[in-house]
C-alpha atoms as a PDB file:
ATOM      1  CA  UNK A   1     -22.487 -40.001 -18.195  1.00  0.00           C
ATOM      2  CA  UNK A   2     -21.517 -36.808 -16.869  1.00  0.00           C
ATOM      3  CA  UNK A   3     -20.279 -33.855 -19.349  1.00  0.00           C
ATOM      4  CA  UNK A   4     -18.518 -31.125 -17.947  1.00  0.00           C
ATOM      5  CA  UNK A   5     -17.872 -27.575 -19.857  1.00  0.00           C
ATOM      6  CA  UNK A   6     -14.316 -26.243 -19.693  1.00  0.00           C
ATOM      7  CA  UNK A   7     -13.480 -22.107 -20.554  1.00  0.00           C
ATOM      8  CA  UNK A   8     -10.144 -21.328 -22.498  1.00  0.00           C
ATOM      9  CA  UNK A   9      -9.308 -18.373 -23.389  1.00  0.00           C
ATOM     10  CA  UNK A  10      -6.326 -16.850 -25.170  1.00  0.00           C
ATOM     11  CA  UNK A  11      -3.576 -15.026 -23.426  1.00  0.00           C
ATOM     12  CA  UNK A  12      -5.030 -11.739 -25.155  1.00  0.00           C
ATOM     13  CA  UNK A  13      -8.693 -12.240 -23.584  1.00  0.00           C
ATOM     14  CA  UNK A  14      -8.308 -10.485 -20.421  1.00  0.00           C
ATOM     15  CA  UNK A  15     -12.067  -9.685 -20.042  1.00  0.00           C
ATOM     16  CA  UNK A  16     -13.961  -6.467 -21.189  1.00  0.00           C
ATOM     17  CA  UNK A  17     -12.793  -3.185 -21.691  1.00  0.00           C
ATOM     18  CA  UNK A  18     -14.002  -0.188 -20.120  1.00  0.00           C
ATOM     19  CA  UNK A  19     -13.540   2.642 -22.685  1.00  0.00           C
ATOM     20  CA  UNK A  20     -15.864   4.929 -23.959  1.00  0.00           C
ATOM     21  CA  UNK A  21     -15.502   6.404 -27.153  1.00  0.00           C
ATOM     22  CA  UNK A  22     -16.495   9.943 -26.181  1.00  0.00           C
ATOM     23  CA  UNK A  23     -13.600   9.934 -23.376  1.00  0.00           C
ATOM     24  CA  UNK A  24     -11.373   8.363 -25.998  1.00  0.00           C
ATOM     25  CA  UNK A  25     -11.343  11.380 -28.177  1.00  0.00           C
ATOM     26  CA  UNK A  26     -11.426  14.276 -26.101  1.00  0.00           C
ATOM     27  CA  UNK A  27      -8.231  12.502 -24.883  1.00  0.00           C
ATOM     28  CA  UNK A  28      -6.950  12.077 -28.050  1.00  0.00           C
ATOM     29  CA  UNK A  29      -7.578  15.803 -29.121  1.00  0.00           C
ATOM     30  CA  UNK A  30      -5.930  17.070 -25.701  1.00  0.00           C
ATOM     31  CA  UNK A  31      -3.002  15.215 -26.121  1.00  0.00           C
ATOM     32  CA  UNK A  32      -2.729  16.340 -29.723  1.00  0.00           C
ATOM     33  CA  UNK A  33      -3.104  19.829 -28.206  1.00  0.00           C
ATOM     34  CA  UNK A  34      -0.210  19.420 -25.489  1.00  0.00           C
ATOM     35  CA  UNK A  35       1.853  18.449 -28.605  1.00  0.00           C
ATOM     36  CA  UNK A  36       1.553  21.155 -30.471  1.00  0.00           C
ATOM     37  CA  UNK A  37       2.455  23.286 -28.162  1.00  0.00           C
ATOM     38  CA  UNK A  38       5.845  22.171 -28.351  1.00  0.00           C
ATOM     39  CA  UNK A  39       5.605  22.878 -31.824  1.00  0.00           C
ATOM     40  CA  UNK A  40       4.454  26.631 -31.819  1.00  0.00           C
ATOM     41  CA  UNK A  41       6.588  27.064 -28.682  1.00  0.00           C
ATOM     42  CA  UNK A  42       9.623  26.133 -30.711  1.00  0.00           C
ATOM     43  CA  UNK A  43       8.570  28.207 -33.759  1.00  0.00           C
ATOM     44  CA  UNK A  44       9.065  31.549 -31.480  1.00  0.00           C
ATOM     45  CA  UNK A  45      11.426  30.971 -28.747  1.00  0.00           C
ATOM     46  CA  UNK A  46      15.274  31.465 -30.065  1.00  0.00           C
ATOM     47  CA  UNK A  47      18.121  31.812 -28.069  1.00  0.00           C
ATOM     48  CA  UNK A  48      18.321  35.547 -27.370  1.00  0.00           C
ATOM     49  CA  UNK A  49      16.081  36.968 -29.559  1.00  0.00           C
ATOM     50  CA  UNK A  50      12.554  38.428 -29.287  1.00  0.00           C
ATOM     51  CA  UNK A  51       9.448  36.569 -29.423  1.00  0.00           C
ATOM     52  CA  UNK A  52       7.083  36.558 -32.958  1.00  0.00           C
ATOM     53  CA  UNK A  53       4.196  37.777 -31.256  1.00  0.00           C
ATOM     54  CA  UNK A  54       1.623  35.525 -34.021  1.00  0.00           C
ATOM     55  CA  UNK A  55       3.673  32.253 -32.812  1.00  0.00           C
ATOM     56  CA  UNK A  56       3.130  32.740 -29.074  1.00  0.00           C
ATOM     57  CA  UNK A  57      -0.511  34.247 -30.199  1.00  0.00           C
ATOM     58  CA  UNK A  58      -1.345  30.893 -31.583  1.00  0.00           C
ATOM     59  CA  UNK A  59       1.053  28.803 -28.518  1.00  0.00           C
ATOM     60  CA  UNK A  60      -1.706  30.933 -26.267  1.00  0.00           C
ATOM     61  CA  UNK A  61      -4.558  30.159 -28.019  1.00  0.00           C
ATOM     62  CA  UNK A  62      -4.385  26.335 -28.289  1.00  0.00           C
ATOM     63  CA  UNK A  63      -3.208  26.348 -24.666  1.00  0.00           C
ATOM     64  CA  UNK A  64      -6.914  27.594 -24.038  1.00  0.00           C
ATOM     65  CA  UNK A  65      -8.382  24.754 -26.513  1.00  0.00           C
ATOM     66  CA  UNK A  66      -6.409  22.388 -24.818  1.00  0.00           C
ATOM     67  CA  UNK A  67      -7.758  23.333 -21.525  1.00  0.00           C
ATOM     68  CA  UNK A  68     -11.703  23.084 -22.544  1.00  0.00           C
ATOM     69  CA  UNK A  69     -10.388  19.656 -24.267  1.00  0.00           C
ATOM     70  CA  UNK A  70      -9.071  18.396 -21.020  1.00  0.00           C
ATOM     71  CA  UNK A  71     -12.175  19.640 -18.780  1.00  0.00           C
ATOM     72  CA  UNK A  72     -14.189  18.369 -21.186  1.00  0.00           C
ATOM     73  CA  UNK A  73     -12.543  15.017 -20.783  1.00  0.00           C
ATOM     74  CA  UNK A  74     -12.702  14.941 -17.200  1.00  0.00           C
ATOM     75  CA  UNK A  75     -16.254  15.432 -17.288  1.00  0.00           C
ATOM     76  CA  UNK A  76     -16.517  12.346 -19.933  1.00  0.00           C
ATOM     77  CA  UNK A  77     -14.137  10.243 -17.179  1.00  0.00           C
ATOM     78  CA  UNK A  78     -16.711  11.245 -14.435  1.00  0.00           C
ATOM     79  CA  UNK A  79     -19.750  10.900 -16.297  1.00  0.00           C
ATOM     80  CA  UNK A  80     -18.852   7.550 -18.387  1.00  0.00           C
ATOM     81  CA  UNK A  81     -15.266   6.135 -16.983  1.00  0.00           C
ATOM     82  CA  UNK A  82     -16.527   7.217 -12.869  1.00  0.00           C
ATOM     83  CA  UNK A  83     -14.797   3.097 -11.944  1.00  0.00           C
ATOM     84  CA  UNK A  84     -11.520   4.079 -13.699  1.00  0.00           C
ATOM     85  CA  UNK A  85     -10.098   6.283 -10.934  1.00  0.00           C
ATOM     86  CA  UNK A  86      -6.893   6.271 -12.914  1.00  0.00           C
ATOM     87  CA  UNK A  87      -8.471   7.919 -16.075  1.00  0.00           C
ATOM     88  CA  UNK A  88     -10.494  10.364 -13.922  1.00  0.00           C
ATOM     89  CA  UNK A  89      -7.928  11.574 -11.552  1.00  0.00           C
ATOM     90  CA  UNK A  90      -5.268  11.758 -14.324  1.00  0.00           C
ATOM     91  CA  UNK A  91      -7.592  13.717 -16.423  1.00  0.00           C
ATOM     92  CA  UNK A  92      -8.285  16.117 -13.518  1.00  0.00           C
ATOM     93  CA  UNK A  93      -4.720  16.623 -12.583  1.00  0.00           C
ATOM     94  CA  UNK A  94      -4.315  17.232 -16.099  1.00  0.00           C
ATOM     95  CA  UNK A  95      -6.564  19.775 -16.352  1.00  0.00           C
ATOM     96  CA  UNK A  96      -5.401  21.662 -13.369  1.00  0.00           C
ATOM     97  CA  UNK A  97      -1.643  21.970 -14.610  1.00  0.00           C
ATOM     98  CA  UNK A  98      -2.662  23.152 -17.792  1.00  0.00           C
ATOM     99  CA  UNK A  99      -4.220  26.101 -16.233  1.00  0.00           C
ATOM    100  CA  UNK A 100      -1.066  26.395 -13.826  1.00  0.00           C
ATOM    101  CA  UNK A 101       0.983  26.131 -16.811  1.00  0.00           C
ATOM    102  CA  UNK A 102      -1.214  28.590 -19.046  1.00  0.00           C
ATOM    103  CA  UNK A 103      -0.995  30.868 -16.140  1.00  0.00           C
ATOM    104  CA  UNK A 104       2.974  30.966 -15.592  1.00  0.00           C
ATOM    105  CA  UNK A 105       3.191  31.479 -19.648  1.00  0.00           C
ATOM    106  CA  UNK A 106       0.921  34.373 -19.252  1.00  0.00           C
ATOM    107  CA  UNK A 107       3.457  35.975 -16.670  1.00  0.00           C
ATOM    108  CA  UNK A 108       6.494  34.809 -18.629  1.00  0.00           C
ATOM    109  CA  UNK A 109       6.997  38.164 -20.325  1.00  0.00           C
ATOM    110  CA  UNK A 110       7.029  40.038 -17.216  1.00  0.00           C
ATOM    111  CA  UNK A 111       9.468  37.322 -15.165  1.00  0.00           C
ATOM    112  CA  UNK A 112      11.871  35.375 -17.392  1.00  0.00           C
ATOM    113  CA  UNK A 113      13.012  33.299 -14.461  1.00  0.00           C
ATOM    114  CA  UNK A 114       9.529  31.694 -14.987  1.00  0.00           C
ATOM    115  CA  UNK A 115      10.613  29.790 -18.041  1.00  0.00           C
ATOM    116  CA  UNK A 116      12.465  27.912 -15.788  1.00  0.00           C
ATOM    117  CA  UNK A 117       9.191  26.411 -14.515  1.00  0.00           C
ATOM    118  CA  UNK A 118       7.547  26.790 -17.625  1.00  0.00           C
ATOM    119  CA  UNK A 119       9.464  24.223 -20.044  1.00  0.00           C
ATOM    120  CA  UNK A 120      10.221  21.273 -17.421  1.00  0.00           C
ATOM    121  CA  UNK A 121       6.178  21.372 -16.637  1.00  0.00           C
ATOM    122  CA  UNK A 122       5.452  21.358 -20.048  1.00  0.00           C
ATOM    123  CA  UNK A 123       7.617  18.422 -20.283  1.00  0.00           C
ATOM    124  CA  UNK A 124       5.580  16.718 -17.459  1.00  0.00           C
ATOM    125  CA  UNK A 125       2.487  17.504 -19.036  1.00  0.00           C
ATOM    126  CA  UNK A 126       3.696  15.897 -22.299  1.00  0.00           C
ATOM    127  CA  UNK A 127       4.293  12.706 -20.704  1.00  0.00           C
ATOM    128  CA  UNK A 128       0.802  12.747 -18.817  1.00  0.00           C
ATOM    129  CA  UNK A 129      -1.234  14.091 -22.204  1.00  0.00           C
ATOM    130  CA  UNK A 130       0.189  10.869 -23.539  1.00  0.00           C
ATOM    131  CA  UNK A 131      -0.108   8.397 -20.994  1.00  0.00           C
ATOM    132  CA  UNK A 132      -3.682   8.999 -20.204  1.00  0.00           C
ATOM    133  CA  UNK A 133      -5.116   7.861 -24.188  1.00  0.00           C
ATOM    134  CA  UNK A 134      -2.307   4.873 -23.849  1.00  0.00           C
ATOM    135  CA  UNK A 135      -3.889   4.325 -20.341  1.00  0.00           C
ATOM    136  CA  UNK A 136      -7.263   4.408 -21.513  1.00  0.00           C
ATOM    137  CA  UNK A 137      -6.550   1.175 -23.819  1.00  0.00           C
ATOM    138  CA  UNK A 138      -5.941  -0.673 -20.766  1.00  0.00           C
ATOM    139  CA  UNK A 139      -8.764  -3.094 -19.182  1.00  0.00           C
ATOM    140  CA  UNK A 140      -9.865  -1.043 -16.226  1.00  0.00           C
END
């Protein structure tokens, strides 16, 4: 008599997961970082008037948090996540237009035709801050 072992599994086992909690939130701090900015960005820019200098003061300063969040969580995708090129290049790219984009708000003042860049890349990096944790869930 011959046995022989069968393996079912449920249409939600799709094998292991490769997340790491560490990468998981960094992430999850960046993106809350990216939307924010919207926030404080909204709380000074109106429709011809001046900017409140403490709004943009704080829009600046958690655009350099956000930064150190996202290198920091390119360093967890390369150190812990190095198989999930998605993670780790989307975190990198990440990181680099955040510093494009911190860099164009910094000469915003000066050039007002920036804005123009400005807003439509921080709506790019909106979308990107938030796939990347959604991204993460995924088996890799």
């Amino acid at each position: 008599m011959s046995t022989q072992r069968t393996s079912t599994s449920s249409p939600t086992d799709q094998g292991p997961r490769y997340r790491h909690p560490l990468y998981s939130a960094v992430i999850g701090l960046t993106t809350l970082g990216v939307l924010l900015q919207g926030l404080w960005a909204g709380l000074f820019v109106h429709e011809g008037q001046d900017y409140q200098q403490n709004w943009v003061d704080v829009h600046a300063l958690d655009g350099e948090v956000t930064i150190v969040l996202a290198a920091l969580a390119t360093v967890a995708a390369f150190v812990f996540l190095r198989h999930r090129k998605d993670l780790l290049i989307g975190s990198a790219v990440l990181t680099v237009l955040l510093v494009v984009e911190a860099y164009i708000g910094g000469r915003i003042g000066g050039t007002s035709g920036l804005t123009a860049v400005h807003f439509p890349l921080a709506m790019a990096l909106m979308g990107l801050a938030v796939w990347l944790p959604l991204r993460a869930t995924h088996r890799g």
